[in-house]
N, C-alpha and C. Protein backbone atom coordinates (compact mmCIF):
# COMPACT_ATOMS: atom_id res chain seq x y z
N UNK A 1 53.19 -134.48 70.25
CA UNK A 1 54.03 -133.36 70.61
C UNK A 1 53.23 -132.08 70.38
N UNK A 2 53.45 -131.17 71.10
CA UNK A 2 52.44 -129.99 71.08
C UNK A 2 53.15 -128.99 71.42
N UNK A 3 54.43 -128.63 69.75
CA UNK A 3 55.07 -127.62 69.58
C UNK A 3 54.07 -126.12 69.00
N UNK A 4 54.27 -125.27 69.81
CA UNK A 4 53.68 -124.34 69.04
C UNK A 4 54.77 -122.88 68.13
N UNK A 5 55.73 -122.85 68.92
CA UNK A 5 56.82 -121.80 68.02
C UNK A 5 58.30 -122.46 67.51
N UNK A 6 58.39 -122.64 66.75
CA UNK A 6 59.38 -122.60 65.79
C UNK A 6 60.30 -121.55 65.20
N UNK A 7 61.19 -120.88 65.47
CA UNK A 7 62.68 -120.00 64.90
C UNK A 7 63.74 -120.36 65.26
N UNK A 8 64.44 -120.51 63.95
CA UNK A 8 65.65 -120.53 63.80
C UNK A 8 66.77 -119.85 64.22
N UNK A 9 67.92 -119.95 64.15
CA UNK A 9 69.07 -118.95 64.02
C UNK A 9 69.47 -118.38 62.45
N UNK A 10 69.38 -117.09 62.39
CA UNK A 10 69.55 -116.52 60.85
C UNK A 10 70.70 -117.79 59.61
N UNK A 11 70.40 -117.96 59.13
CA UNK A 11 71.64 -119.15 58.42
C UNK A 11 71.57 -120.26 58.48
N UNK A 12 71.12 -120.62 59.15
CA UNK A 12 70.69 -122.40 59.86
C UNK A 12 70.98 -123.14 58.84
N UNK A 13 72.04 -123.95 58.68
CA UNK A 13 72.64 -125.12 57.77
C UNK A 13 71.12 -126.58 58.02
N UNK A 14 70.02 -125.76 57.24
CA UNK A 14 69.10 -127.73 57.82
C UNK A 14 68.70 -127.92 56.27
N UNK A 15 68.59 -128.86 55.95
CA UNK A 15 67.97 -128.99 55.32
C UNK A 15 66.58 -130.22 54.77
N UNK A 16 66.09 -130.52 56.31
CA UNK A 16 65.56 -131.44 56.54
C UNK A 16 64.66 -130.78 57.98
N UNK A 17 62.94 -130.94 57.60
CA UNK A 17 62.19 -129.99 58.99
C UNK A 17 61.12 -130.53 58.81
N UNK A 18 60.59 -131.51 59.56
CA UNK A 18 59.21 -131.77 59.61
C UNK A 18 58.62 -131.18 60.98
N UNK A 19 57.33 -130.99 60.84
CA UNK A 19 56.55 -130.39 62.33
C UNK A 19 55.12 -130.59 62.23
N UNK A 20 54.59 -130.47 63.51
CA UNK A 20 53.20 -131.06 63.53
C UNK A 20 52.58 -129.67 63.29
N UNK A 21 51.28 -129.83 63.18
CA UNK A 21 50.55 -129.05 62.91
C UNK A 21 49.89 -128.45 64.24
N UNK A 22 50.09 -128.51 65.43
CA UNK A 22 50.51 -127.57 66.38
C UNK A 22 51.11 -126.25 66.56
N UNK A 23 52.15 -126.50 65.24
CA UNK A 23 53.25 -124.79 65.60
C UNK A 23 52.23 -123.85 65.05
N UNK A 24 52.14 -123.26 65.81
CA UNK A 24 51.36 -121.74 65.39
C UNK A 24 52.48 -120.44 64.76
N UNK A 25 53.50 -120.59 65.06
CA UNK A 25 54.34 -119.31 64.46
C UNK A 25 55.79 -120.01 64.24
N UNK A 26 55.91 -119.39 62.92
CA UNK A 26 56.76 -120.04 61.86
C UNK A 26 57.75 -119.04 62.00
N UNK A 27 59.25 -119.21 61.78
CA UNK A 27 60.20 -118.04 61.46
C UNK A 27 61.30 -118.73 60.76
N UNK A 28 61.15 -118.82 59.62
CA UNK A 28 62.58 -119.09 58.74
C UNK A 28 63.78 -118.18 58.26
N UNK A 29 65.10 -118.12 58.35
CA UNK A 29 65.54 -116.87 57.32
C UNK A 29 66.87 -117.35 57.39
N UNK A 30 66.42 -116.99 55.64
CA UNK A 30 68.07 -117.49 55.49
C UNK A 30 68.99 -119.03 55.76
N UNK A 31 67.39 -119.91 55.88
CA UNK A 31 67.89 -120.94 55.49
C UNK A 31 68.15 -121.85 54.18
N UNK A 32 69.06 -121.45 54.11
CA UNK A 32 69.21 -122.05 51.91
C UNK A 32 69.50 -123.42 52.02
N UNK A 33 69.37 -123.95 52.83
CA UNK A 33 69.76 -125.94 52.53
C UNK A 33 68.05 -126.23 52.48
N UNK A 34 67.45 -125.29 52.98
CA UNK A 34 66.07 -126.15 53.31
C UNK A 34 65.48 -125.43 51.88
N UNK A 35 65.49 -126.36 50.71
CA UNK A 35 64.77 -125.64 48.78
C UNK A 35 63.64 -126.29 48.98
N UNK A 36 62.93 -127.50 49.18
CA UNK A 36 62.27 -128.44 49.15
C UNK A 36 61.20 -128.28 49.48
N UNK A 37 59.79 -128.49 49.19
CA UNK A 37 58.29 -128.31 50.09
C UNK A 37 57.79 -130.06 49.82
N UNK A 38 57.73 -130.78 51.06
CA UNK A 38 57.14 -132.15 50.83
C UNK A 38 55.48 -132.42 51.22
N UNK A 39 54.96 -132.54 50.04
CA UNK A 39 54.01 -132.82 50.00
C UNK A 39 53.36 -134.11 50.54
N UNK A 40 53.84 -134.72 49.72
CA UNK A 40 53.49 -136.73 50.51
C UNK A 40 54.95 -137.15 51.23
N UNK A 41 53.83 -137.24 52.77
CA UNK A 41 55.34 -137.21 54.18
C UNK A 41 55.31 -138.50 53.74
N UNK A 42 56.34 -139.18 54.25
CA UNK A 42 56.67 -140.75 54.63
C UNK A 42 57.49 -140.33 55.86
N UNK A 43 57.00 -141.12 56.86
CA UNK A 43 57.52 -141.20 58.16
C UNK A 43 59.01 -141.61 57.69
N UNK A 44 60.10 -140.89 59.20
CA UNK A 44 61.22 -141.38 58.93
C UNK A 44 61.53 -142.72 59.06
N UNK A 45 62.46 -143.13 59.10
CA UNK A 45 63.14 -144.87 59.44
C UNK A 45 64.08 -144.85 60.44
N UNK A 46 64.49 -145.62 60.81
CA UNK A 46 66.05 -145.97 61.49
C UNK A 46 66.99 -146.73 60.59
N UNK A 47 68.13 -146.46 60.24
CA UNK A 47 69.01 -147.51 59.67
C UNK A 47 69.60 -148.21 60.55
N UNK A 48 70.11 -149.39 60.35
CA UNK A 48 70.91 -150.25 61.12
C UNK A 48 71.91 -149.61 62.04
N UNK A 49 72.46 -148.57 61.48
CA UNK A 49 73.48 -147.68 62.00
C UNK A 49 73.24 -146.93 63.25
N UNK A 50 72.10 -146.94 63.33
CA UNK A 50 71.57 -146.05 63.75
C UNK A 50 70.92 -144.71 63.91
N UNK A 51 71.17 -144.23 62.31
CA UNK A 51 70.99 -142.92 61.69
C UNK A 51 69.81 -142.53 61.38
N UNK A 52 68.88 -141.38 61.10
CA UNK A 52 67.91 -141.74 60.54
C UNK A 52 67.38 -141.41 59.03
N UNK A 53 66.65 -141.94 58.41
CA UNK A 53 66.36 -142.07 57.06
C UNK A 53 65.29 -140.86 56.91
N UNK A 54 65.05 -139.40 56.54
CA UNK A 54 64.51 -139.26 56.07
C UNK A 54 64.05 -138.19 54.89
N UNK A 55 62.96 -137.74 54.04
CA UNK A 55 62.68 -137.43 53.48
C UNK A 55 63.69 -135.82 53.61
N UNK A 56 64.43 -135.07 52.42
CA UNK A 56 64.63 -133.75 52.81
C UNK A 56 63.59 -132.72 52.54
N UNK A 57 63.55 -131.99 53.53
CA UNK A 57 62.96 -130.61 52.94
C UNK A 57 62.04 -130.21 53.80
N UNK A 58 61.10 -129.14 53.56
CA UNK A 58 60.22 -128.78 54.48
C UNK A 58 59.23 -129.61 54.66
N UNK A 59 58.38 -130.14 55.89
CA UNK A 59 56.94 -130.60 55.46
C UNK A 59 56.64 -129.76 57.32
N UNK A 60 55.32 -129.82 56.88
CA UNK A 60 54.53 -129.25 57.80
C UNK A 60 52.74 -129.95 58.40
N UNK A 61 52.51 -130.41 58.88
CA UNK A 61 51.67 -131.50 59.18
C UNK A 61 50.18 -130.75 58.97
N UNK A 62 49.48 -130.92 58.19
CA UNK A 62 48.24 -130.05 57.23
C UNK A 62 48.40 -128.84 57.00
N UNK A 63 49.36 -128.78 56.48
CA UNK A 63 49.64 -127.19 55.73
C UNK A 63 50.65 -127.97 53.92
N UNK A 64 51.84 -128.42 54.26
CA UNK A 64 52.83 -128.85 53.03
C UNK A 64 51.92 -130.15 52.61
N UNK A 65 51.43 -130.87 53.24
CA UNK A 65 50.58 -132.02 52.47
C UNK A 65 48.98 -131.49 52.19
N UNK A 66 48.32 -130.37 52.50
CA UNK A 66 46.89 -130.19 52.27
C UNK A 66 47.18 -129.82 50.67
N UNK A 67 45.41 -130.67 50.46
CA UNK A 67 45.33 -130.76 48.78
C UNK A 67 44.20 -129.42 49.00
N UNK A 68 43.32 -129.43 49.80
CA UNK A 68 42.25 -128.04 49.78
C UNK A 68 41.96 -127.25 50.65
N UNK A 69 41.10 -126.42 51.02
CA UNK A 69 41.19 -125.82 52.31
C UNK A 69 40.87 -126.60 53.09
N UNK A 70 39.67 -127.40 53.13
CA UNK A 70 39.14 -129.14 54.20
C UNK A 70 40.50 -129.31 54.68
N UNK A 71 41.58 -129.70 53.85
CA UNK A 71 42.40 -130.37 54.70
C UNK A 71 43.18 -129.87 55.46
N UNK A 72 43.58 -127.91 54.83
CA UNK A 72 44.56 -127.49 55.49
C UNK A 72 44.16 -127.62 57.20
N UNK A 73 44.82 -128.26 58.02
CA UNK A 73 44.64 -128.10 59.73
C UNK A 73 45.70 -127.37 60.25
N UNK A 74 46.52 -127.12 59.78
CA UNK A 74 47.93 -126.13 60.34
C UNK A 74 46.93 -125.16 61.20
N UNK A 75 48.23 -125.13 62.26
CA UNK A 75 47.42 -124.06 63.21
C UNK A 75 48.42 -122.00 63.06
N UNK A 76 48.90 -122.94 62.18
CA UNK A 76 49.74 -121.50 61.94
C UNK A 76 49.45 -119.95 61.78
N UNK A 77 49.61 -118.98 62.57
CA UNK A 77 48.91 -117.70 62.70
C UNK A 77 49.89 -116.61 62.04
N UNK A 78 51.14 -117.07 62.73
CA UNK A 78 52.79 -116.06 62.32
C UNK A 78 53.45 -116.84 61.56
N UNK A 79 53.55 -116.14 59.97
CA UNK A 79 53.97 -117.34 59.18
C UNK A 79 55.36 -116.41 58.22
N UNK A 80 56.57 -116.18 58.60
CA UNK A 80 57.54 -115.57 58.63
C UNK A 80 58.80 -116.16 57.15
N UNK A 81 59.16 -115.61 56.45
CA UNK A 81 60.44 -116.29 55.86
C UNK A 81 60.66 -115.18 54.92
N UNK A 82 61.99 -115.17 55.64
CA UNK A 82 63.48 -114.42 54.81
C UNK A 82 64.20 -115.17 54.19
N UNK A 83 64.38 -114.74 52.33
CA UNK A 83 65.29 -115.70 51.74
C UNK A 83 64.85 -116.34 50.93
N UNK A 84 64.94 -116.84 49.64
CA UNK A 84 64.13 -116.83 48.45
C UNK A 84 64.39 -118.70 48.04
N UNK A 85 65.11 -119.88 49.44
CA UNK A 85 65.54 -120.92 48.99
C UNK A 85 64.61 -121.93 48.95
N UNK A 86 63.08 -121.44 49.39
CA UNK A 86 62.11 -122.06 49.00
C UNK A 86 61.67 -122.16 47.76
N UNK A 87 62.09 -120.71 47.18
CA UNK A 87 61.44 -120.49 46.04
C UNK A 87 60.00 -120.09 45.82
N UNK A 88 59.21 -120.70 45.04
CA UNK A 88 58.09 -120.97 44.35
C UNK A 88 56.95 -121.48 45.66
N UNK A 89 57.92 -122.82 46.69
CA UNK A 89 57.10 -123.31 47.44
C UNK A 89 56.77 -122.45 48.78
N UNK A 90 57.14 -121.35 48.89
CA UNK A 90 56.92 -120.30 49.71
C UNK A 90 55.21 -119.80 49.65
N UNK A 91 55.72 -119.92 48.44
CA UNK A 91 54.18 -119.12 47.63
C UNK A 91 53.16 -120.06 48.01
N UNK A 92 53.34 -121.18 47.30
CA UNK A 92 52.27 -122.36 47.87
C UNK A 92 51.73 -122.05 49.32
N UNK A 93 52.94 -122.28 50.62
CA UNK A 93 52.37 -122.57 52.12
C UNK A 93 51.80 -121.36 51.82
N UNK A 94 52.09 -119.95 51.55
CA UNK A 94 51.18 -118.89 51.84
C UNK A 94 49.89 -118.68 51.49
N UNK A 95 49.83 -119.27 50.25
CA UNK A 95 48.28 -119.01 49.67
C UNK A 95 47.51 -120.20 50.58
N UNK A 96 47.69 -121.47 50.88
CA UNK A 96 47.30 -122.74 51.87
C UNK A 96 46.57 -121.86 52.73
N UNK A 97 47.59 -121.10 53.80
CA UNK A 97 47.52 -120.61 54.97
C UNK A 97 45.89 -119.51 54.76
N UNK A 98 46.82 -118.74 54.12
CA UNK A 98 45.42 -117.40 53.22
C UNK A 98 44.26 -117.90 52.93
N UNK A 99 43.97 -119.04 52.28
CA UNK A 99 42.85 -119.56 51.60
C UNK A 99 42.25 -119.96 53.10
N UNK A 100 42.95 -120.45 54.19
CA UNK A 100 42.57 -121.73 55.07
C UNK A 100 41.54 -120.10 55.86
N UNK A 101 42.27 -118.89 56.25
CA UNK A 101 41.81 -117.46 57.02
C UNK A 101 40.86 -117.23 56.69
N UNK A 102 40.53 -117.15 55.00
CA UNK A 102 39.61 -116.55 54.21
C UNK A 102 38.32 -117.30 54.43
N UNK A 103 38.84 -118.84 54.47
CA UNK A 103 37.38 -119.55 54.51
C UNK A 103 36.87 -119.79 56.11
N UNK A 104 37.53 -119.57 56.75
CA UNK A 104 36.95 -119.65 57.84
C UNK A 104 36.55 -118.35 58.69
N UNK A 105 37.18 -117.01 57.14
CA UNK A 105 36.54 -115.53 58.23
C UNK A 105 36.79 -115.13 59.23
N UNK A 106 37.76 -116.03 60.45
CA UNK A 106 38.28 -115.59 61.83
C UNK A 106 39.78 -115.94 62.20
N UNK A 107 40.07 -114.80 63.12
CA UNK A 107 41.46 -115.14 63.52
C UNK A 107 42.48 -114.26 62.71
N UNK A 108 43.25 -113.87 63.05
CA UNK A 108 44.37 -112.87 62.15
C UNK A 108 45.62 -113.95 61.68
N UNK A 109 45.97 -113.33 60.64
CA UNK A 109 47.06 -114.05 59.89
C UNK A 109 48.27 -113.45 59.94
N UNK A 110 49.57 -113.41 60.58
CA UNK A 110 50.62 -112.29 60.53
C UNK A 110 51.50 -113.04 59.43
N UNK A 111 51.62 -112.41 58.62
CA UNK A 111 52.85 -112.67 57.54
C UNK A 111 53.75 -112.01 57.40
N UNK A 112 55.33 -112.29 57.41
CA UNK A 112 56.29 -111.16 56.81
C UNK A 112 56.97 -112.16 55.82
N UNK A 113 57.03 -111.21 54.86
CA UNK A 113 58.20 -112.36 53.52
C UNK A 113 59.07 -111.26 53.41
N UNK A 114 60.51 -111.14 52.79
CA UNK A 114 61.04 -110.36 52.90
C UNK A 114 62.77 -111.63 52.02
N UNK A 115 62.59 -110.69 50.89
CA UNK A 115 63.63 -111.24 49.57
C UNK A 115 63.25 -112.77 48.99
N UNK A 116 62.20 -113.19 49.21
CA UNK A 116 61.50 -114.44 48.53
C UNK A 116 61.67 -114.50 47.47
N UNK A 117 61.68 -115.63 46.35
CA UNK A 117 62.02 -115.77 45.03
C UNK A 117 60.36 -116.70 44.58
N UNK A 118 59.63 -115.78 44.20
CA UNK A 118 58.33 -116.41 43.65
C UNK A 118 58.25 -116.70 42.35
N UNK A 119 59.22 -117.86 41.91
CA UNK A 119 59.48 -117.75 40.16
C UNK A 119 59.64 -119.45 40.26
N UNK A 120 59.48 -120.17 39.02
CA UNK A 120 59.81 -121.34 39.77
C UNK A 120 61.19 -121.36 38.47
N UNK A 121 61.86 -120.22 38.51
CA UNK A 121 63.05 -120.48 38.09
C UNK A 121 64.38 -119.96 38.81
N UNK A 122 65.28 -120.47 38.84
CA UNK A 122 66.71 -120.05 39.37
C UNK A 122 68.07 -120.29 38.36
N UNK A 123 68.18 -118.77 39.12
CA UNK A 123 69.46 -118.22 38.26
C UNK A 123 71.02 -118.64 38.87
N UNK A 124 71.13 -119.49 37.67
CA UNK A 124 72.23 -120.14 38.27
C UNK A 124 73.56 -119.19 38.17
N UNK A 125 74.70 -119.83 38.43
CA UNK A 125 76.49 -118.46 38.85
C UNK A 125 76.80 -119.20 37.92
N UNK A 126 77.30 -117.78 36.95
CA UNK A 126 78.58 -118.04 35.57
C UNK A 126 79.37 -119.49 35.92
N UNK A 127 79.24 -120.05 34.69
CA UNK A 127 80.70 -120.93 35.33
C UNK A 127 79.86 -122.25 35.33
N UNK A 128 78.71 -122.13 35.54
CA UNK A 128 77.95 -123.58 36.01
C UNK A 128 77.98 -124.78 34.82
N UNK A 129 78.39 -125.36 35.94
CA UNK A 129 78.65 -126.78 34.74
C UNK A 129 77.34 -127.44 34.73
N UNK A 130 77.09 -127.74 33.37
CA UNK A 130 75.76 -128.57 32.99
C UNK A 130 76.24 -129.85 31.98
N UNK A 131 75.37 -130.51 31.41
CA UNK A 131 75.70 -132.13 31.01
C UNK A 131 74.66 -131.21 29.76
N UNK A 132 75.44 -131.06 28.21
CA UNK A 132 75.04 -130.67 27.43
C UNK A 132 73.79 -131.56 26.75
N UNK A 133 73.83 -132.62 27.43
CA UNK A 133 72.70 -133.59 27.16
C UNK A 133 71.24 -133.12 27.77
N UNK A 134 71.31 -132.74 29.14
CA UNK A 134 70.44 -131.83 29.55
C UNK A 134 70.05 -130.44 29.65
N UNK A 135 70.03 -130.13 28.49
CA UNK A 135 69.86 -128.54 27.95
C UNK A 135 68.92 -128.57 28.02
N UNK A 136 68.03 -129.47 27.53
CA UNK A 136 66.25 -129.04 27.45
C UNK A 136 65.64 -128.77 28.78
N UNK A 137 66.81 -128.77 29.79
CA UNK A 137 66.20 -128.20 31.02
C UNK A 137 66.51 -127.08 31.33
N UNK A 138 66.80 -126.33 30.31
CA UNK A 138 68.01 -124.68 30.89
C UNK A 138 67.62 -123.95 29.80
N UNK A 139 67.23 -122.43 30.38
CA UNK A 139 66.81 -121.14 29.77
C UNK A 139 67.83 -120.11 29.60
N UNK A 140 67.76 -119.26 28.85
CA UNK A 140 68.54 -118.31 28.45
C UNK A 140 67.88 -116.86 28.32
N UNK A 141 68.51 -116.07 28.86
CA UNK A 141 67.36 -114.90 28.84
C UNK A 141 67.96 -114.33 27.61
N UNK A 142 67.25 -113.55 26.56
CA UNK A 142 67.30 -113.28 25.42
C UNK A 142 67.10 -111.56 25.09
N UNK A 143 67.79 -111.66 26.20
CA UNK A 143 67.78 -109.84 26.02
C UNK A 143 66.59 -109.42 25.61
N UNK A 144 65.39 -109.70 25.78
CA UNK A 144 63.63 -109.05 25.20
C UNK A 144 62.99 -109.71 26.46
N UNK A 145 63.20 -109.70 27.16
CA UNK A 145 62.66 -109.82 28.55
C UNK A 145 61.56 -111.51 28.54
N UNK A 146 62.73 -111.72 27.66
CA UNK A 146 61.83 -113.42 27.69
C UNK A 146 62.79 -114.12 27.76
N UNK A 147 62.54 -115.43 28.75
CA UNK A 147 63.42 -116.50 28.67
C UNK A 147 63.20 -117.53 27.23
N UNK A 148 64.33 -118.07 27.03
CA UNK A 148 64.37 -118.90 26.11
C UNK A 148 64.96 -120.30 26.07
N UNK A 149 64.11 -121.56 25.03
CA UNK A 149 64.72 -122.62 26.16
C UNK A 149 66.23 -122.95 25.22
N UNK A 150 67.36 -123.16 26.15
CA UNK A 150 68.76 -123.63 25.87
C UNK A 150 68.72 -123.92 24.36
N UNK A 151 68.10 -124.86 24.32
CA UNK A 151 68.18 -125.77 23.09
C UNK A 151 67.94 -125.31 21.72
N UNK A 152 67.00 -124.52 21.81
CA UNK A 152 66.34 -123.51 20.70
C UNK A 152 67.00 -122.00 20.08
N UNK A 153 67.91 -121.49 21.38
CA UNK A 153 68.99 -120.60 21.52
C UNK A 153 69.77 -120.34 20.39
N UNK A 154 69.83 -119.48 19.79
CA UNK A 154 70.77 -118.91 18.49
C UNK A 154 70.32 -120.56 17.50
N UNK A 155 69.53 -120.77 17.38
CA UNK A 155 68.84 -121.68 16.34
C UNK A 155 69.73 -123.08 16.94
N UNK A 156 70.24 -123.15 18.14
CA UNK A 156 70.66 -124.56 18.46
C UNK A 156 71.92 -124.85 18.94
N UNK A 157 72.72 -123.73 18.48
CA UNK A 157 73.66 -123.80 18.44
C UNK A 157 74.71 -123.51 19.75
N UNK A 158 74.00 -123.45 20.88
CA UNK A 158 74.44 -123.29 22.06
C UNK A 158 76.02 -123.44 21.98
N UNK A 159 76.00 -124.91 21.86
CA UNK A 159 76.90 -125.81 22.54
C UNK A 159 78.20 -125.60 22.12
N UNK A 160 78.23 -124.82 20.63
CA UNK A 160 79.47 -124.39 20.01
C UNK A 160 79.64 -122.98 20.36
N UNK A 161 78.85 -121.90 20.19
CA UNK A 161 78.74 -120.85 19.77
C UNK A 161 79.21 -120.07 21.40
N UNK A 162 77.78 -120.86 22.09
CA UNK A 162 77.99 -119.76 23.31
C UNK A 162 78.12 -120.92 24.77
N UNK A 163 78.29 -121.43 24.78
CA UNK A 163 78.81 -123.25 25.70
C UNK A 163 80.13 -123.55 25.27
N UNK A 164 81.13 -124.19 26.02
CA UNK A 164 82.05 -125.44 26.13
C UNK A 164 81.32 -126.22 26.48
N UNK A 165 81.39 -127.25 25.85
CA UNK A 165 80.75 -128.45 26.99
C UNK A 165 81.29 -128.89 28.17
N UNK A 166 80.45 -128.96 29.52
CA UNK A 166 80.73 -129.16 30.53
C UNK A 166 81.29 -128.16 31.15
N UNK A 167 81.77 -127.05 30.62
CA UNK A 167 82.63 -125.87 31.55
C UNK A 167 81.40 -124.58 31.59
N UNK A 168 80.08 -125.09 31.04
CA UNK A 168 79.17 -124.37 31.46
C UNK A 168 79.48 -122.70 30.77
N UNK A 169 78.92 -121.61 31.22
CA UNK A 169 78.50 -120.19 30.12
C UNK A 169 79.83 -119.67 30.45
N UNK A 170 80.15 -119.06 28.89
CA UNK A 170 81.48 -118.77 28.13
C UNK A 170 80.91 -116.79 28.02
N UNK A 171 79.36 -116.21 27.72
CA UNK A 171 79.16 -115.38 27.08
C UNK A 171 78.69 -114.40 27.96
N UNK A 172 77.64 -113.96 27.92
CA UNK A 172 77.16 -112.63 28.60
C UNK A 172 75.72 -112.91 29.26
N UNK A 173 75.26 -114.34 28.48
CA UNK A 173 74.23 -114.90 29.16
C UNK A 173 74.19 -115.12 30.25
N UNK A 174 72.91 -115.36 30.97
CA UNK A 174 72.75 -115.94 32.24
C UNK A 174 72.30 -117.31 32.63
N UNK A 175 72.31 -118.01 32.32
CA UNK A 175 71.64 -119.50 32.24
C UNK A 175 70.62 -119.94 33.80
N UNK A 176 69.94 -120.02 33.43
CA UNK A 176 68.53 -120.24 34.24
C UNK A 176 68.04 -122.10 34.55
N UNK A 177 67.60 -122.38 35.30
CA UNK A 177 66.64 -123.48 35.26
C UNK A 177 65.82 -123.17 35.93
């Protein structure tokens, strides 16, 4: 297949996008189902049903699986995304792309990012229910401009002090993963 442009409609409910390394110009925005960057593709399947089986999230055919610049082959020139539901893996395809320009010295690179979340943490909404068993996966910002992990929080005491269990943050905190 020898797709070269790819854009969405602003909002796009996907959360599942593989593409060859043909598309030359990328335009995402504002798609929040698609969080995911897949590194090692596995081709899709068919189920009996007829449905198909596969992997969620972004992959991109030598760009989301390249381990160095050798491998990056993406032909991507316009590399576009509004919306921070990549996260962290935003950052990744961009530097790929950048590194792939730099070493080869030719050709222009158009980028626009615009409200990206380059953190590989997210701030979860008051209210969020968590499994007090898995705290050691959840931060607390500590009013000194440092996160702190759950567990360690007012010397431990989360779970009474500033938690219900299961009905998630009671206080003024923000709870993070």
């Amino acid at each position: 297949m020898n797709l070269s442009t790819v854009t969405f409609a602003n909002g796009v409910a996907l959360h599942t996008l593989h593409l060859p390394s043909t598309v030359t110009k990328f335009v995402l925005k504002e798609a929040r189902y698609l969080d995911t960057i897949i590194e090692n593709y596995t081709t899709p399947t068919r189920n009996a049903d007829k449905s198909w089986n596969a992997q969620r999230g972004l992959y991109i055919q030598g760009l989301t699986d390249a381990t160095d610049v050798a491998t990056t082959t993406s032909n991507i020139s316009h590399f576009e995304i509004v919306g921070g539901s990549l996260g962290y893996g935003s950052y990744d395809l961009l530097k790929k792309l950048y590194n792939k320009f730099e070493a080869a010295n030719e050709g222009t690179l158009t980028i626009g990012l615009e409200e990206v979340h380059w953190t590989p943490f997210t701030k979860l909404d008051k209210g969020y229910v968590y499994a007090v068993a898995d705290a050691d996966k959840y931060y607390i910002d500590n009013e000194h401009y440092q996160l702190e992990l759950l567990t360690t929080f007012n010397n431990g005491q989360y779970a009474e002090t500033n938690f219900s269990q299961g009905a998630g943050l009671t206080t003024w905190n923000e709870l993070i993963r």
